[in-house]
Every structure is written in C-alpha cells, then in structure tokens.
N, C-alpha and C. Protein backbone atom coordinates (compact mmCIF):
# COMPACT_ATOMS: atom_id res chain seq x y z
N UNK A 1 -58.81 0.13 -5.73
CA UNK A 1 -57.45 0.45 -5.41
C UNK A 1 -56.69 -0.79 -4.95
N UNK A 2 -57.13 -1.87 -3.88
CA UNK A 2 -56.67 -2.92 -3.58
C UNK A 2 -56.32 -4.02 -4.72
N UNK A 3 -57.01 -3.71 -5.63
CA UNK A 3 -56.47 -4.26 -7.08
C UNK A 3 -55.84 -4.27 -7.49
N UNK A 4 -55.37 -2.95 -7.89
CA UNK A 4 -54.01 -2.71 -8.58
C UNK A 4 -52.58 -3.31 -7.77
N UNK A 5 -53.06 -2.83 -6.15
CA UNK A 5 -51.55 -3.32 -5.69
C UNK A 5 -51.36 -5.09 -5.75
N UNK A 6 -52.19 -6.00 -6.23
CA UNK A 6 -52.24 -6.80 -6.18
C UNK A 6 -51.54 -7.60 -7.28
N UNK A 7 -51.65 -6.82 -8.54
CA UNK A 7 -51.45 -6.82 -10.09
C UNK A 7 -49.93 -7.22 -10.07
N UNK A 8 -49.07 -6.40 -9.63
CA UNK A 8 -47.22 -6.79 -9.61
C UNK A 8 -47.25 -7.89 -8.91
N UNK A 9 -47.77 -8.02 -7.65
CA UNK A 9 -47.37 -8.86 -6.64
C UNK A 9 -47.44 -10.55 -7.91
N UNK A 10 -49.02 -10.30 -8.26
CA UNK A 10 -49.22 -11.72 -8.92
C UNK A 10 -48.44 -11.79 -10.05
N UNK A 11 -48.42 -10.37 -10.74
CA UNK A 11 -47.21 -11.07 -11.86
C UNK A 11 -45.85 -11.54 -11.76
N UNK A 12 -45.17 -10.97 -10.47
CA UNK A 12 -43.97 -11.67 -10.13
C UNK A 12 -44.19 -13.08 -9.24
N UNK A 13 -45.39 -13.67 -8.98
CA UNK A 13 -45.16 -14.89 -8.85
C UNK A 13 -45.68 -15.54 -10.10
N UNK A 14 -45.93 -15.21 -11.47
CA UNK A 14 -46.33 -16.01 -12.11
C UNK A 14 -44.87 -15.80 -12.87
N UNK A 15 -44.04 -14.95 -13.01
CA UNK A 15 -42.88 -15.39 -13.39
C UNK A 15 -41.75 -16.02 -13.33
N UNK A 16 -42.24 -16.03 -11.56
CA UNK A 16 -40.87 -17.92 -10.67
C UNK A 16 -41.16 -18.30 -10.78
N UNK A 17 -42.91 -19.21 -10.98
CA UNK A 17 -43.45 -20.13 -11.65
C UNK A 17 -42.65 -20.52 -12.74
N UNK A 18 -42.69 -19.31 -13.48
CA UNK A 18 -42.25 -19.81 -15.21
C UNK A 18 -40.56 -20.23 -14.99
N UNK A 19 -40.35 -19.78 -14.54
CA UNK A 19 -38.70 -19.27 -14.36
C UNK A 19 -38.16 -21.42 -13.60
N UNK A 20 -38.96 -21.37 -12.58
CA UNK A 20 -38.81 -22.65 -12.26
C UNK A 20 -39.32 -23.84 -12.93
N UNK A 21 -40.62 -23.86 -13.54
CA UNK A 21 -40.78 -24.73 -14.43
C UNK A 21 -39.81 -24.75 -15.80
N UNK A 22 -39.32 -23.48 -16.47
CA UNK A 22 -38.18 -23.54 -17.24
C UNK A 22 -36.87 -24.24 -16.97
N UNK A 23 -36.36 -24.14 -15.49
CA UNK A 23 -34.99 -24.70 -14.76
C UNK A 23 -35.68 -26.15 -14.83
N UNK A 24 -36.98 -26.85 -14.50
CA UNK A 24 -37.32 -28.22 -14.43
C UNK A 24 -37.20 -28.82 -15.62
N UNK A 25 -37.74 -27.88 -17.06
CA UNK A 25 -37.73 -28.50 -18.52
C UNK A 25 -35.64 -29.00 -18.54
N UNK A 26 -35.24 -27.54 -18.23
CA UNK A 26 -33.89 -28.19 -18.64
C UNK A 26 -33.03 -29.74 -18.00
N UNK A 27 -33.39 -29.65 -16.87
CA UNK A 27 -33.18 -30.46 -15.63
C UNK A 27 -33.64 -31.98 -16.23
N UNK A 28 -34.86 -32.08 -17.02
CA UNK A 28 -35.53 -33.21 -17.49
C UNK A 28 -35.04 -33.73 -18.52
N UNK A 29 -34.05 -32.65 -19.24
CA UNK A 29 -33.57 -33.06 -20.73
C UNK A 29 -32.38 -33.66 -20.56
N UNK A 30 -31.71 -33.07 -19.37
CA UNK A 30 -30.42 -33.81 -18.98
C UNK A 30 -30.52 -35.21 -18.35
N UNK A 31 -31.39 -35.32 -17.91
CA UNK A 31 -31.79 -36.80 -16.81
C UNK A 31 -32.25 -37.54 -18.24
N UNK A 32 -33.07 -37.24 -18.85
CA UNK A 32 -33.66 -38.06 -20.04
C UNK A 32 -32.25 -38.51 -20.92
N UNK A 33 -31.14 -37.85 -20.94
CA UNK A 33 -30.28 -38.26 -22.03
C UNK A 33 -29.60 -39.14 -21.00
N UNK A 34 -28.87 -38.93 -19.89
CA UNK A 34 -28.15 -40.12 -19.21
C UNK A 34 -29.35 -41.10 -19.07
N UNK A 35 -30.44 -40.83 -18.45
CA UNK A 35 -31.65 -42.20 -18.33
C UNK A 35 -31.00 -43.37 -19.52
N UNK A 36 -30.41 -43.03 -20.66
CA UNK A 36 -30.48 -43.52 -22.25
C UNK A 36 -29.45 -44.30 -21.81
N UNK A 37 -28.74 -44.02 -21.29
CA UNK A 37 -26.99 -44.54 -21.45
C UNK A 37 -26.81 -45.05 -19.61
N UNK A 38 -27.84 -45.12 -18.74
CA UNK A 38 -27.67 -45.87 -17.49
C UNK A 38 -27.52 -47.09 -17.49
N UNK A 39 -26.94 -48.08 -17.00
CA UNK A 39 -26.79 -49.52 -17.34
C UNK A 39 -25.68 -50.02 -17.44
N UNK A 40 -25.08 -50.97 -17.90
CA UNK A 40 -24.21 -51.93 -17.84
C UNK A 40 -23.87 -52.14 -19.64
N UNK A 41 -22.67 -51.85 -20.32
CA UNK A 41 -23.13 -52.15 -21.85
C UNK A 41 -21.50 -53.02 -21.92
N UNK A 42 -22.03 -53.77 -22.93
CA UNK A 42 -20.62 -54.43 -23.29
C UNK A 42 -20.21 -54.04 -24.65
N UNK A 43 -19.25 -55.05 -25.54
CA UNK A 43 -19.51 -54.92 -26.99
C UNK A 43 -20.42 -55.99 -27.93
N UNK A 44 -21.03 -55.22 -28.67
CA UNK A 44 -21.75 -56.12 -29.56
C UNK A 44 -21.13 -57.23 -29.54
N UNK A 45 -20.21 -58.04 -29.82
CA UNK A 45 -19.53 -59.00 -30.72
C UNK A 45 -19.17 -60.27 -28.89
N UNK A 46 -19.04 -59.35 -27.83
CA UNK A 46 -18.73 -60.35 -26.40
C UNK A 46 -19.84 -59.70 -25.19
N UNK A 47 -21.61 -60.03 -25.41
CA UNK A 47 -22.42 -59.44 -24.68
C UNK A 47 -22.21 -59.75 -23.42
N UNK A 48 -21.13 -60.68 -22.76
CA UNK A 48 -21.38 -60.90 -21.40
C UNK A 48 -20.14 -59.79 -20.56
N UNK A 49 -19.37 -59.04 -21.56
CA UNK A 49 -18.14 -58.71 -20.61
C UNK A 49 -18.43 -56.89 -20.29
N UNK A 50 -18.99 -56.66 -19.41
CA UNK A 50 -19.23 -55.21 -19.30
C UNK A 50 -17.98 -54.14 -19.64
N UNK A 51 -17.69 -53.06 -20.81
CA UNK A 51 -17.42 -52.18 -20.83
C UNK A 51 -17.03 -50.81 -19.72
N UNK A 52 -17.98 -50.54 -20.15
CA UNK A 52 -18.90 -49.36 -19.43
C UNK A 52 -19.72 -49.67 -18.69
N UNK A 53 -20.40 -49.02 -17.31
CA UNK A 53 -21.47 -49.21 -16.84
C UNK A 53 -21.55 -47.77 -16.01
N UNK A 54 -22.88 -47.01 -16.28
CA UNK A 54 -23.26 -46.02 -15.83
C UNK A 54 -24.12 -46.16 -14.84
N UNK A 55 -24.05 -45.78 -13.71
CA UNK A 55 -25.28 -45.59 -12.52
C UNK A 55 -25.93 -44.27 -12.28
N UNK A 56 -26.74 -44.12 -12.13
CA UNK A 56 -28.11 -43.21 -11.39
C UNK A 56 -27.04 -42.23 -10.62
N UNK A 57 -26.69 -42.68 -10.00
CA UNK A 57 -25.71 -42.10 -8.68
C UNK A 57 -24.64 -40.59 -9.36
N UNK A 58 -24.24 -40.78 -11.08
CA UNK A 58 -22.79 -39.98 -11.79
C UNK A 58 -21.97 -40.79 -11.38
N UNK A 59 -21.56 -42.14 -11.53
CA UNK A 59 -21.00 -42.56 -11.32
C UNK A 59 -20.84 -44.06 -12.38
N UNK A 60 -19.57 -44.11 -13.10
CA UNK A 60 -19.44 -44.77 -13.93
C UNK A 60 -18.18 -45.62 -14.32
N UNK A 61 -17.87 -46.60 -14.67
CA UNK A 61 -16.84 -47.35 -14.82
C UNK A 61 -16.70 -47.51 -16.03
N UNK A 62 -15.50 -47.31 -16.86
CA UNK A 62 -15.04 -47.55 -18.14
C UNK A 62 -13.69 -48.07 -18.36
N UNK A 63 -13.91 -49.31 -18.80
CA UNK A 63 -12.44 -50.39 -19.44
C UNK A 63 -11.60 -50.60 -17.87
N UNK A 64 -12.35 -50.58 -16.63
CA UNK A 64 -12.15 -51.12 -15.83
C UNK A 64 -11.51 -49.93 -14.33
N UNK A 65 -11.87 -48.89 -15.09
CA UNK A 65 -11.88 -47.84 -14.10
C UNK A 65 -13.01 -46.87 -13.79
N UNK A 66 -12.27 -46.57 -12.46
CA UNK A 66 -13.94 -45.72 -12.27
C UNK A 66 -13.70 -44.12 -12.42
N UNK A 67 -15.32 -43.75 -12.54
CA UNK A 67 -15.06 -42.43 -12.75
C UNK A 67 -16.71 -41.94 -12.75
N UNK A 68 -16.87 -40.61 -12.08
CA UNK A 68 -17.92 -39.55 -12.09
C UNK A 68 -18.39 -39.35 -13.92
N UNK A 69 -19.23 -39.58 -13.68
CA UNK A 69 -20.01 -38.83 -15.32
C UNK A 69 -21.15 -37.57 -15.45
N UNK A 70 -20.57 -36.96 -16.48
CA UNK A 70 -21.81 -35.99 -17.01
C UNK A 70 -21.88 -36.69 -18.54
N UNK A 71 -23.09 -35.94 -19.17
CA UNK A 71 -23.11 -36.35 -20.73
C UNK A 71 -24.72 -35.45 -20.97
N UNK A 72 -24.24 -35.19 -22.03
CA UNK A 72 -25.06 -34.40 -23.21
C UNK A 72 -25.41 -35.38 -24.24
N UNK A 73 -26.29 -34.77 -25.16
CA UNK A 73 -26.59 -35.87 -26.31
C UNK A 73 -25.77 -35.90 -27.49
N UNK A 74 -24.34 -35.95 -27.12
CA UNK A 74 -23.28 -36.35 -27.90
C UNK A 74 -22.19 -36.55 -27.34
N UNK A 75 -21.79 -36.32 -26.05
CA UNK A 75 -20.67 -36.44 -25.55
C UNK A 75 -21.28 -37.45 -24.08
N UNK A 76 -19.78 -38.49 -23.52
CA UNK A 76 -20.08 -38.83 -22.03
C UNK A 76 -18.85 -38.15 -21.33
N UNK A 77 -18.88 -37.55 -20.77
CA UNK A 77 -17.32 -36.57 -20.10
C UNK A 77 -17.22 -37.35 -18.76
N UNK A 78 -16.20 -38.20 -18.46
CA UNK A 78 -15.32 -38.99 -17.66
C UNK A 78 -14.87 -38.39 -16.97
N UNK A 79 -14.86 -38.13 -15.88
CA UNK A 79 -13.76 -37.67 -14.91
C UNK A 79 -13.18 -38.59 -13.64
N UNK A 80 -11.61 -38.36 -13.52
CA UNK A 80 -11.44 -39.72 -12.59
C UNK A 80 -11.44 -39.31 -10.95
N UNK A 81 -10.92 -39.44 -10.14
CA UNK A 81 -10.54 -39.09 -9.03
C UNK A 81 -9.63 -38.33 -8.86
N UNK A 82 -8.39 -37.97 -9.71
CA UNK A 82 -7.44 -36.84 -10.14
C UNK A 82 -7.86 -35.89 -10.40
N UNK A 83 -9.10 -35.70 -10.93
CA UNK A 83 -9.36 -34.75 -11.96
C UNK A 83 -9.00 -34.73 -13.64
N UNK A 84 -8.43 -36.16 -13.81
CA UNK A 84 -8.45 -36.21 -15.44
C UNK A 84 -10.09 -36.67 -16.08
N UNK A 85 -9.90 -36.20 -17.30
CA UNK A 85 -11.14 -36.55 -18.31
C UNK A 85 -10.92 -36.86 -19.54
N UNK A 86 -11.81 -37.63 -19.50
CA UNK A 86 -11.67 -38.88 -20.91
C UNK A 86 -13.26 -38.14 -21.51
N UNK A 87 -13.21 -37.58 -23.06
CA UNK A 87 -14.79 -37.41 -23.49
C UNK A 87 -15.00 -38.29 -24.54
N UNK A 88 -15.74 -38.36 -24.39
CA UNK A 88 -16.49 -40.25 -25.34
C UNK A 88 -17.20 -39.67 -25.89
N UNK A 89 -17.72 -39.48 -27.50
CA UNK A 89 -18.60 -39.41 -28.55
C UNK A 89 -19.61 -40.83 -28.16
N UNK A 90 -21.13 -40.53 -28.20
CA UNK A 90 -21.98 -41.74 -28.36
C UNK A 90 -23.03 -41.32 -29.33
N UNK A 91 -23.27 -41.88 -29.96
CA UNK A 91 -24.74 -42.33 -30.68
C UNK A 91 -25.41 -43.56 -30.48
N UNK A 92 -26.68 -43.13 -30.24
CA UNK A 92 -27.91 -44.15 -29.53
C UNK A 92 -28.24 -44.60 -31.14
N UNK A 93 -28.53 -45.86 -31.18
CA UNK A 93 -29.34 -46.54 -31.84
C UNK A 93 -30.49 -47.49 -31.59
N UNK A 94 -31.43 -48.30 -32.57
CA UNK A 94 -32.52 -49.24 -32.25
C UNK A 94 -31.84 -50.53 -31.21
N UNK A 95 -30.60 -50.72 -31.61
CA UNK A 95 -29.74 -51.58 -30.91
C UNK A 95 -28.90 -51.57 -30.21
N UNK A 96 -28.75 -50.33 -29.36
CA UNK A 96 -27.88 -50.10 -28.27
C UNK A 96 -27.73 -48.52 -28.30
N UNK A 97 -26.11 -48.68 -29.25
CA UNK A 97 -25.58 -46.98 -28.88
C UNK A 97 -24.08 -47.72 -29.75
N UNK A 98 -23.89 -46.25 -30.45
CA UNK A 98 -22.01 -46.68 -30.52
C UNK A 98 -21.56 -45.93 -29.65
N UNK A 99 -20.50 -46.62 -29.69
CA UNK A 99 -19.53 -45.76 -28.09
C UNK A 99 -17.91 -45.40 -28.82
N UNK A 100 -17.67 -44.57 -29.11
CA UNK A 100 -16.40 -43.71 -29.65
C UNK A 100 -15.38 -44.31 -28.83
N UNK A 101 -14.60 -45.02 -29.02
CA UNK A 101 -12.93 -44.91 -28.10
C UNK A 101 -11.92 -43.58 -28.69
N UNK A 102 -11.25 -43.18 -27.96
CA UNK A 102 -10.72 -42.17 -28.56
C UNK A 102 -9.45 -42.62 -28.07
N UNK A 103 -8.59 -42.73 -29.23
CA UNK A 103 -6.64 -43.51 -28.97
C UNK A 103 -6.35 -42.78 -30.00
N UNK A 104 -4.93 -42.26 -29.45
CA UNK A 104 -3.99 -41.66 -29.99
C UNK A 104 -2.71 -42.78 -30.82
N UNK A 105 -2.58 -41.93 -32.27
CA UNK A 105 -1.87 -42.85 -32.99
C UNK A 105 -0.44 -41.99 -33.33
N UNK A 106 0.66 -42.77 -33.26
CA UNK A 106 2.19 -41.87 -33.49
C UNK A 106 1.86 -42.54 -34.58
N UNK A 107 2.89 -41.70 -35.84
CA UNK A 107 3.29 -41.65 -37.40
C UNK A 107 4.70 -42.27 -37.00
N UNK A 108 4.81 -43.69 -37.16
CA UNK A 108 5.84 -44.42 -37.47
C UNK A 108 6.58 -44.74 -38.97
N UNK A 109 6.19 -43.92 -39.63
CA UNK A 109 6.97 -43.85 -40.93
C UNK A 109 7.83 -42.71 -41.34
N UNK A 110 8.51 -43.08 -42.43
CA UNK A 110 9.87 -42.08 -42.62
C UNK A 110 9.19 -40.43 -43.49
N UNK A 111 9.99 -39.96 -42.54
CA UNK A 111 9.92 -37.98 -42.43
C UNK A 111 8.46 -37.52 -41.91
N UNK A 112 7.81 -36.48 -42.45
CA UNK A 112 6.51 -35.96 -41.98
C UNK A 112 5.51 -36.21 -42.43
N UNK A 113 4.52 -36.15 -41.50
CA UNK A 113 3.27 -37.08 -41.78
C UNK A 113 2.52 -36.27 -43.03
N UNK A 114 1.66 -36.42 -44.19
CA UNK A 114 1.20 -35.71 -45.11
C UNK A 114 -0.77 -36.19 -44.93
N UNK A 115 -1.17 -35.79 -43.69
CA UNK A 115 -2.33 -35.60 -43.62
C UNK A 115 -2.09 -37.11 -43.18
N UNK A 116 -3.50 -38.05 -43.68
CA UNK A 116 -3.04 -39.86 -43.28
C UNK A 116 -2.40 -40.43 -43.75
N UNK A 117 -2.13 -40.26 -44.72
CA UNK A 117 -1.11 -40.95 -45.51
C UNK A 117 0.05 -41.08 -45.01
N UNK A 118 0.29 -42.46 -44.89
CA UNK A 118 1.45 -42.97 -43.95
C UNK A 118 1.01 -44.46 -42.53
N UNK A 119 2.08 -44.39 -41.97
CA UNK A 119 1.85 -45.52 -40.86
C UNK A 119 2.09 -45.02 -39.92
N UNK A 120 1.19 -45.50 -38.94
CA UNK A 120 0.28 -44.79 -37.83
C UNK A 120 0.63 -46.01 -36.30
N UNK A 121 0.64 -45.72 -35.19
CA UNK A 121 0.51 -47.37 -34.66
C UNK A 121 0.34 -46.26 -32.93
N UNK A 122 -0.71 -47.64 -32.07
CA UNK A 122 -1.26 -47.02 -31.45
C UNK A 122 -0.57 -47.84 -30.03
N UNK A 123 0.97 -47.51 -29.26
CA UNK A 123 1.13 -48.61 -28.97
C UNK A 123 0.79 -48.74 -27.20
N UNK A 124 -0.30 -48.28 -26.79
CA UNK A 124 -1.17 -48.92 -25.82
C UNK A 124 -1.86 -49.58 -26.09
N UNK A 125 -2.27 -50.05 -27.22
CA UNK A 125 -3.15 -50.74 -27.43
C UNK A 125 -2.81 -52.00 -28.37
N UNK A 126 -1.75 -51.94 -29.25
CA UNK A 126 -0.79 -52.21 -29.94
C UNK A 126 -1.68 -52.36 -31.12
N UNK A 127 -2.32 -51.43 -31.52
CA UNK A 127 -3.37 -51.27 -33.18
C UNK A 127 -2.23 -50.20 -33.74
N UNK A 128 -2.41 -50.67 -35.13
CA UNK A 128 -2.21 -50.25 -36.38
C UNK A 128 -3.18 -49.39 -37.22
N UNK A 129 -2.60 -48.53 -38.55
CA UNK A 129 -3.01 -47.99 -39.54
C UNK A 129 -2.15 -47.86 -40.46
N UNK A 130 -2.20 -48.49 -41.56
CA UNK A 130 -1.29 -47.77 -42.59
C UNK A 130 -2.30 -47.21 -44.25
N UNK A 131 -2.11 -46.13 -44.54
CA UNK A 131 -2.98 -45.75 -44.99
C UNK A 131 -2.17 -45.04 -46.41
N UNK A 132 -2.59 -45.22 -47.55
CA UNK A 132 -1.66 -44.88 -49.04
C UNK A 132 -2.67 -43.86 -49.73
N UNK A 133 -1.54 -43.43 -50.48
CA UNK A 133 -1.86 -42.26 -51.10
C UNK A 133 -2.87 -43.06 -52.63
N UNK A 134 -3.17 -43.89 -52.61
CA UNK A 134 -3.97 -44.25 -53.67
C UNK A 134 -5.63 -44.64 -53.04
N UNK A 135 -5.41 -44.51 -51.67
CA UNK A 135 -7.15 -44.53 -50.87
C UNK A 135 -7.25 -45.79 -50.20
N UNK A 136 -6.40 -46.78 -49.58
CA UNK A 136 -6.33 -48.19 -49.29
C UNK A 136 -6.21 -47.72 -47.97
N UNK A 137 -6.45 -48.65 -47.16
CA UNK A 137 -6.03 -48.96 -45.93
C UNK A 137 -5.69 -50.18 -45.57
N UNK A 138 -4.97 -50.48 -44.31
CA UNK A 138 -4.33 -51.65 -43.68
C UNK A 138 -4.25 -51.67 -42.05
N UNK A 139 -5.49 -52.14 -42.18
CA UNK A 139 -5.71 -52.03 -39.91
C UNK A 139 -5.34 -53.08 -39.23
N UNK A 140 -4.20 -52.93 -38.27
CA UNK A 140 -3.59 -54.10 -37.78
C UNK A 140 -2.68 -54.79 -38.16
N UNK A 141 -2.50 -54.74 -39.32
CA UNK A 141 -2.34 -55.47 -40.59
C UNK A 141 -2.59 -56.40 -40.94
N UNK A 142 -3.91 -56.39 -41.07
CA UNK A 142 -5.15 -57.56 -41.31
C UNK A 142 -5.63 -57.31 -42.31
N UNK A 143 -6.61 -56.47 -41.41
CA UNK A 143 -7.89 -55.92 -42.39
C UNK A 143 -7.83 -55.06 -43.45
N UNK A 144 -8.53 -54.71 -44.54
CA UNK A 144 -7.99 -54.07 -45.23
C UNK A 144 -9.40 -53.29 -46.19
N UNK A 145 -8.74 -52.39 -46.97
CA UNK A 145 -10.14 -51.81 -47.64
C UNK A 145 -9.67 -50.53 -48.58
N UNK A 146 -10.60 -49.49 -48.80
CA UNK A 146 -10.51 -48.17 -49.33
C UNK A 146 -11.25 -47.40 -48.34
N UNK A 147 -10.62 -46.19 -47.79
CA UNK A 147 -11.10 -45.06 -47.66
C UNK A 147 -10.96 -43.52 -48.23
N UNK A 148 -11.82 -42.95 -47.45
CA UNK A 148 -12.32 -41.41 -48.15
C UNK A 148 -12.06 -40.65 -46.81
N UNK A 149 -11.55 -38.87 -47.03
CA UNK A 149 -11.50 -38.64 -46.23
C UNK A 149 -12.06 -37.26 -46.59
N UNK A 150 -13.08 -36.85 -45.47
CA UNK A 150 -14.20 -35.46 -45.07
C UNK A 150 -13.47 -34.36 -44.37
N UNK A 151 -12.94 -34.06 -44.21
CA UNK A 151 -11.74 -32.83 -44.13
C UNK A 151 -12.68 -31.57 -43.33
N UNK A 152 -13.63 -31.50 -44.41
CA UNK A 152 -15.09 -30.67 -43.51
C UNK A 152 -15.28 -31.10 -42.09
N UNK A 153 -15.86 -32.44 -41.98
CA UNK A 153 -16.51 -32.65 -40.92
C UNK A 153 -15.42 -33.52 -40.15
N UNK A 154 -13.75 -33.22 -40.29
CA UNK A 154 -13.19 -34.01 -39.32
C UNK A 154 -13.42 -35.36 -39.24
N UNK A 155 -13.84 -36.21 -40.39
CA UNK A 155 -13.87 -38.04 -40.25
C UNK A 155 -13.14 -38.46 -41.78
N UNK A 156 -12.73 -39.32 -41.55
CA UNK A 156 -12.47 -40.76 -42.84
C UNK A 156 -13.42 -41.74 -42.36
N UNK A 157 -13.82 -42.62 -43.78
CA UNK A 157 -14.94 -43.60 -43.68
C UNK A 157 -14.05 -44.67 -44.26
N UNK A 158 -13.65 -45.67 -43.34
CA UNK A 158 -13.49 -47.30 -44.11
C UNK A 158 -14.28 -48.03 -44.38
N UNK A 159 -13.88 -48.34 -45.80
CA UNK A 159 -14.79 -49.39 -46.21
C UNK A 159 -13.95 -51.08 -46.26
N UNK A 160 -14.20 -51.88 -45.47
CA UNK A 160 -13.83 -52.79 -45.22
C UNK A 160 -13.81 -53.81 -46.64
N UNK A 161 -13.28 -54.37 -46.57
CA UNK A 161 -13.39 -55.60 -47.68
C UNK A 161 -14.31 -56.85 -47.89
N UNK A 162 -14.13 -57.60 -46.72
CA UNK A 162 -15.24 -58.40 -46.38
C UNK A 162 -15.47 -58.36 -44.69
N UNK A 163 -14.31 -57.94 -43.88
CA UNK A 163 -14.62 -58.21 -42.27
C UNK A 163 -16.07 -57.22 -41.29
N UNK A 164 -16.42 -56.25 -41.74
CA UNK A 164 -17.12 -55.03 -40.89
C UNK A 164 -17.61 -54.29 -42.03
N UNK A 165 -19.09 -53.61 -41.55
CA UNK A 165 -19.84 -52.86 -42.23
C UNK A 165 -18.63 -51.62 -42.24
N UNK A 166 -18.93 -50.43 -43.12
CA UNK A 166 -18.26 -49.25 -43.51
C UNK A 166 -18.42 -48.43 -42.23
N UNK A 167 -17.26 -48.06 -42.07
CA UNK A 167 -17.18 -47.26 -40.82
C UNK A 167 -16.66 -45.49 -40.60
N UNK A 168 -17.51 -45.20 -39.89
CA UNK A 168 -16.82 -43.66 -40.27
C UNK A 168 -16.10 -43.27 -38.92
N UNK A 169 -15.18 -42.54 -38.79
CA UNK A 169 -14.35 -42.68 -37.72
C UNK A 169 -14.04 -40.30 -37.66
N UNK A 170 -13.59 -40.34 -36.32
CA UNK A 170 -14.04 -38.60 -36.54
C UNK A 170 -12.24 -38.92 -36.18
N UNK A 171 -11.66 -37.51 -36.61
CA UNK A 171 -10.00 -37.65 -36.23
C UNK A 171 -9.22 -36.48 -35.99
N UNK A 172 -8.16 -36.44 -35.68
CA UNK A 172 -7.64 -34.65 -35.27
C UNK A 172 -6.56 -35.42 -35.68
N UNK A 173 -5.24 -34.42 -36.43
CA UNK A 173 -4.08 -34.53 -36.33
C UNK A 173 -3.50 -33.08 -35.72
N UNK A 174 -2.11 -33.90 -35.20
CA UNK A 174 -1.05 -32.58 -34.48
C UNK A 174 0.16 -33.29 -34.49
N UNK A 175 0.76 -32.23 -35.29
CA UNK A 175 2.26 -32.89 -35.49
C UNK A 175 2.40 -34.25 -36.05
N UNK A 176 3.10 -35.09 -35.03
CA UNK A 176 2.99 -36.44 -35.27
C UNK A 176 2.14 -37.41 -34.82
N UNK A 177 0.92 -36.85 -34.45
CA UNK A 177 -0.13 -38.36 -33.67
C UNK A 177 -1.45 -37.78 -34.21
N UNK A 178 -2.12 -38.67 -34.60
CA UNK A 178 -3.15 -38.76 -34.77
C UNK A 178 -4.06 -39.54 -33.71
N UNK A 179 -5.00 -38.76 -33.65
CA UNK A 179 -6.33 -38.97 -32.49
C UNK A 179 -7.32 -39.58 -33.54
N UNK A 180 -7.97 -40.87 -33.17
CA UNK A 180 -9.12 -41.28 -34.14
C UNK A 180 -10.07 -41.65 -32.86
N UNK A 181 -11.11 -41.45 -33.12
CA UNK A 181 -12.55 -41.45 -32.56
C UNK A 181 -13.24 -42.88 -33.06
N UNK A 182 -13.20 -44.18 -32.81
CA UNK A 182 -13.39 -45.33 -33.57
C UNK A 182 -14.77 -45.98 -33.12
N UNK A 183 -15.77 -45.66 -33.79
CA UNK A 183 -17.40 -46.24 -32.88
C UNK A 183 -17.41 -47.78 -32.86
N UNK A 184 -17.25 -48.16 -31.64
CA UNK A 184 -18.04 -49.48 -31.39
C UNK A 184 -19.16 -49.92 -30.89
N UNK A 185 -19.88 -51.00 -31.96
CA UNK A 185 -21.38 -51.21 -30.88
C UNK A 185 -21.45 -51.62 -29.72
N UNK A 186 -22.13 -50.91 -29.21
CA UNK A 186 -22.47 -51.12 -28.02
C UNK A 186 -23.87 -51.89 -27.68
N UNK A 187 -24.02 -52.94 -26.94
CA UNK A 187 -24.97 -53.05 -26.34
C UNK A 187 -25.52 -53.58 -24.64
N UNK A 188 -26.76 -53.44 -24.25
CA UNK A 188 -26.48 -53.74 -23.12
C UNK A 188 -26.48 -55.31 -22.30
N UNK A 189 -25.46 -55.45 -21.44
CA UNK A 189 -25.16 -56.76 -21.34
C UNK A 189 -26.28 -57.64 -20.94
N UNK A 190 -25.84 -59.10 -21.13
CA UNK A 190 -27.14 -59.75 -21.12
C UNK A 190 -26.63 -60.81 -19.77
N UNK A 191 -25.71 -60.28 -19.12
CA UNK A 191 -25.23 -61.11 -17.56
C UNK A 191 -25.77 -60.00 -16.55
N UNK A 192 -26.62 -60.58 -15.29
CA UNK A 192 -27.06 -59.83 -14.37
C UNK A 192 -25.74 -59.60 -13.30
C-alpha cells in the first residue's frame, strides 16, 4: 500500500525535473547564439575601428551608441535608453558574421516610384541608388553593375562590375522610401 502512494508523488518530481531541464535546454540555445556575436567587431575592410561591440552583461554599442541587446539566430534587437529599437539581420560565417545595416532610402525622381526602378538617396548617410528598368544599377554614383530582383523572398542581388563580390540585399518598400537591409563583413577587431 505504501507504494502506491509513493507512485504520483515520484512522478511529479520526475516531471519538474523534465520541465526544468527543458527551461535549461532553451536558456542554453539563447546564451550559445549571443556567446557567437559577444565581442568587439569592426568592418572587414578597417579591422582596427570597432563597430559594434556586444558584452556578456546585454549590453551593446553600435556606430557609437549604446544600447541593451537581445538576439536570436537571425536577428540582434537594439534597444536604446528611450525605448527605441534598431533590429539588425546577422549571418555568422568561417570569417566573422555579416551584419545588415538597415537605412531608409527616399525616391528622388520624377512622379511614383515603380517598384526600384528609379533614384533612391539615403540622405543620413548621403548614399545613393539609381536603378533602370533594363536591370543596371548605379551606387553612389560610382559603382555600378546589373541586378535581379526576388520579390518572393523580399531581396535584389547586385552584381558589381569589378569593385565587390555579388551582393544580396533584403528590402521593403512604402510609398516613397525604400528600406534596404545591406550586409557588411564583419569581423572581430584585431585592437585590444
């Protein structure tokens, strides 16, 4: 008889067992993806000038401001001391990570915008796009190339001419501005 009453008791502690080792698996997957992205990163092309830098602490600095972080294994979600948020697209690679900037572009050309096609200009930053209905592009008004655009998956891919490997970029339009998602390499800095 002392058996049986024993039977519930142990199965409801073998189920907070489970129940808490389940809350620890999730707990580990989240620490394992920021673990990835903790550090100090600059851009590929100027390794000594820190970007970004993420600490242990949720606490992170980007393009020279600070801010609390969360992140998943596709997003870093920024938040400042206001309560604004900046969300950053990343992909990890053998050589760092790209890091998404996300800038908003006004349609500076005459009447309504027809998808990209047209001129685009980003002026916090003072970048360019002008982009033709025959598949060309013109960034800055420098660089130059052909692109394609994925309509499905929300990106255009430039293909550069001779300056930069082919790039795929994720984008939203509304009204008159276009939002482009632009990956830069990232890596981590090589100044202590």
């Amino acid at each position: 008889m002392k058996k049986i009453k024993y039977i519930p008791t142990f199965l409801v502690i073998v189920l907070i067992v489970l129940l808490v080792a389940a809350c620890d698996k999730n707990a580990d997957v989240k620490s394992n993806e920021a673990k990835r992205i903790y550090g100090s990163w600059a851009y590929s092309h100027d390794k000594e000038k820190a970007i970004a830098v993420f600490h242990k602490d949720g606490t992170a600095q980007y393009e020279g401001k600070d801010y609390s972080f969360e992140c998943d294994s596709q997003f870093i979600d920024l938040k400042d001391k206001d309560g604004n948020t900046i969300k950053l697209r990343y992909l990890m690679n053998d050589e760092g990570m790209y890091l998404y900037s996300n800038n908003t572009y006004s349609f500076t050309g005459k009447g309504e915008p027809q998808g990209l096609v047209g001129e685009w200009a980003c002026a916090e930053k003072n970048w360019s796009y002008s982009f033709t209905e025959a598949g060309t592009f013109l960034e800055d008004g420098f660089f130059s190339g052909n692109y394609t655009v994925d309509d499905k998956n929300s990106t255009f891919k430039l293909v550069y001419k001779d300056q930069f490997e082919d790039t795929v970029c994720y984008y939203h339009l509304a009204d008159s501005n276009l939002q482009i998602e632009y990956p830069w390499p990232m890596v981590k800095t090589s100044s202590k």
